[in-house]
Protein backbone atom coordinates (compact mmCIF):
# COMPACT_ATOMS: atom_id res chain seq x y z
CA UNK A 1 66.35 135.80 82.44
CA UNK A 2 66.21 133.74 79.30
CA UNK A 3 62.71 134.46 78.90
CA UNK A 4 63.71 138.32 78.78
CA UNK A 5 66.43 137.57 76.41
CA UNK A 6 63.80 135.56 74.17
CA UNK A 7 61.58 138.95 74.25
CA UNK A 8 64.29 141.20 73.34
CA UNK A 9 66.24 138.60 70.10
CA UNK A 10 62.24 138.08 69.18
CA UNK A 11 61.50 141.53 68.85
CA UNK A 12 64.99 142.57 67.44
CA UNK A 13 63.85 139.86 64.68
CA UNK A 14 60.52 140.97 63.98
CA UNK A 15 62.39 144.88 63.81
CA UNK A 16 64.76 143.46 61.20
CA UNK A 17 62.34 141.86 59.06
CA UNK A 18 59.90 144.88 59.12
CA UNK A 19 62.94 147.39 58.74
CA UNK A 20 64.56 145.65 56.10
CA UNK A 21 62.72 147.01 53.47
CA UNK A 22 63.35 150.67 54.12
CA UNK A 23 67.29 149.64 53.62
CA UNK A 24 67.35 150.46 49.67
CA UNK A 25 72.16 150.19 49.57
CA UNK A 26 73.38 146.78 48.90
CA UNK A 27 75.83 147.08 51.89
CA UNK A 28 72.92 147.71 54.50
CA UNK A 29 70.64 145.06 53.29
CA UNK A 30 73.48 142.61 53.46
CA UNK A 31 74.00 143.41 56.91
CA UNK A 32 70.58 143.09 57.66
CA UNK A 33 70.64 139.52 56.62
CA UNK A 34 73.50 139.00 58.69
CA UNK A 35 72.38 140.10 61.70
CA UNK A 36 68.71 138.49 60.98
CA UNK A 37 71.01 135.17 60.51
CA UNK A 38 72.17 135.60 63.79
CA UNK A 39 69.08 136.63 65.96
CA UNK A 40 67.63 133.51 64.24
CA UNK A 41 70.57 130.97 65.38
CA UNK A 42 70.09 132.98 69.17
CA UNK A 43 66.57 132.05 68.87
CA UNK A 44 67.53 128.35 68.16
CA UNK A 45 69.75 128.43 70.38
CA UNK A 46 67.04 129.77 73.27
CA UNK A 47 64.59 126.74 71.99
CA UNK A 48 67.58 124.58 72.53
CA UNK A 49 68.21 125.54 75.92
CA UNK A 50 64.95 125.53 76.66
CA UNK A 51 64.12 121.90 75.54
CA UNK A 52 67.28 120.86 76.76
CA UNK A 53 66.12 121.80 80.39
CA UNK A 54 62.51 120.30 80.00
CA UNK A 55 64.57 116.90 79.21
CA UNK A 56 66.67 117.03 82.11
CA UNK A 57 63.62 117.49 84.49
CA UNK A 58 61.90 114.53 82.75
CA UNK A 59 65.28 112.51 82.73
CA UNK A 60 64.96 113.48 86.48
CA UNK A 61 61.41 112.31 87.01
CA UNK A 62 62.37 109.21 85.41
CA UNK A 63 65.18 108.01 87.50
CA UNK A 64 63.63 108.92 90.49
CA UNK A 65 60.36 106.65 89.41
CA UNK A 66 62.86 103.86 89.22
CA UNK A 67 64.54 104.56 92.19
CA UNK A 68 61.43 104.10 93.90
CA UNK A 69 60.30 101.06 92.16
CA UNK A 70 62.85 99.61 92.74
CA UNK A 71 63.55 99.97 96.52
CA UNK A 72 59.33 98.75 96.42
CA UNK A 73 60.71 95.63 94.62
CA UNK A 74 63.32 95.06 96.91
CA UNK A 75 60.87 95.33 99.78
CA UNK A 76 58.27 93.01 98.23
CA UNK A 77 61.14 90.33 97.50
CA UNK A 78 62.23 90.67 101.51
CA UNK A 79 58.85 90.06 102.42
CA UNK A 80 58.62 86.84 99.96
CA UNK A 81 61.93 85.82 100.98
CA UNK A 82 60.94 86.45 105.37
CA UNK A 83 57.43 84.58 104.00
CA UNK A 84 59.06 81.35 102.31
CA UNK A 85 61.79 81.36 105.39
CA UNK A 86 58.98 81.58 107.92
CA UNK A 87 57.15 78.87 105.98
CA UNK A 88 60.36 76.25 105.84
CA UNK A 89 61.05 76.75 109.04
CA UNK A 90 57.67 75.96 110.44
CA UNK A 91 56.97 73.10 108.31
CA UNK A 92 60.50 71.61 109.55
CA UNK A 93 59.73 71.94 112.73
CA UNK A 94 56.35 70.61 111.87
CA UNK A 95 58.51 67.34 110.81
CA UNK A 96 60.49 66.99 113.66
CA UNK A 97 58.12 67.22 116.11
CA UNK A 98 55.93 64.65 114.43
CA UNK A 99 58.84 62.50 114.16
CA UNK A 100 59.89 62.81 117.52
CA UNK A 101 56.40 62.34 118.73
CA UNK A 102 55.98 65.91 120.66
């Protein structure tokens, strides 16, 4: 829909600016201008939008990138953590039984 409505304030534009020359009274070329000021703040306004949307897709992108790095960081510091656990562990039981003679 907002692509149609792009076509149709475009084209109204492009009417307006090729038109206004055939307007020769003071009163219709000043509401030419007017209405040319507006179709160019609804074309603005369209861009806007439009740019508006592309940055909340690649807002989107970007927090679900770090949402995923950083359940993968979590995940590698579990493993470290199991790893360094394991590793105690085994080297204190490593102790004992070398102290205990088994």
């Amino acid at each position: 829909m907002k692509i149609f409505d792009t076509v149709i304030v475009v084209t109204s534009f492009v009417l307006d600016l090729v038109f206004a020359e055939v307007m020769t009274d003071s009163d219709g070329e000043q509401a030419a201008a007017v209405i040319m000021i507006f179709l160019l703040w609804r074309i603005l306004r369209i861009v806007n939008g439009q740019l508006m949307r592309l940055f909340a897709i690649h807002l989107a992108f970007i927090h679900r990138e770090s949402r995923q790095s950083m359940k993968k960081t979590h995940r590698k510091k579990h493993a470290l953590h199991t790893h360094i656990h394991t590793q105690y562990t085994c080297g204190f039981s490593d102790i004992l039984h070398s102290v205990n003679g088994y």
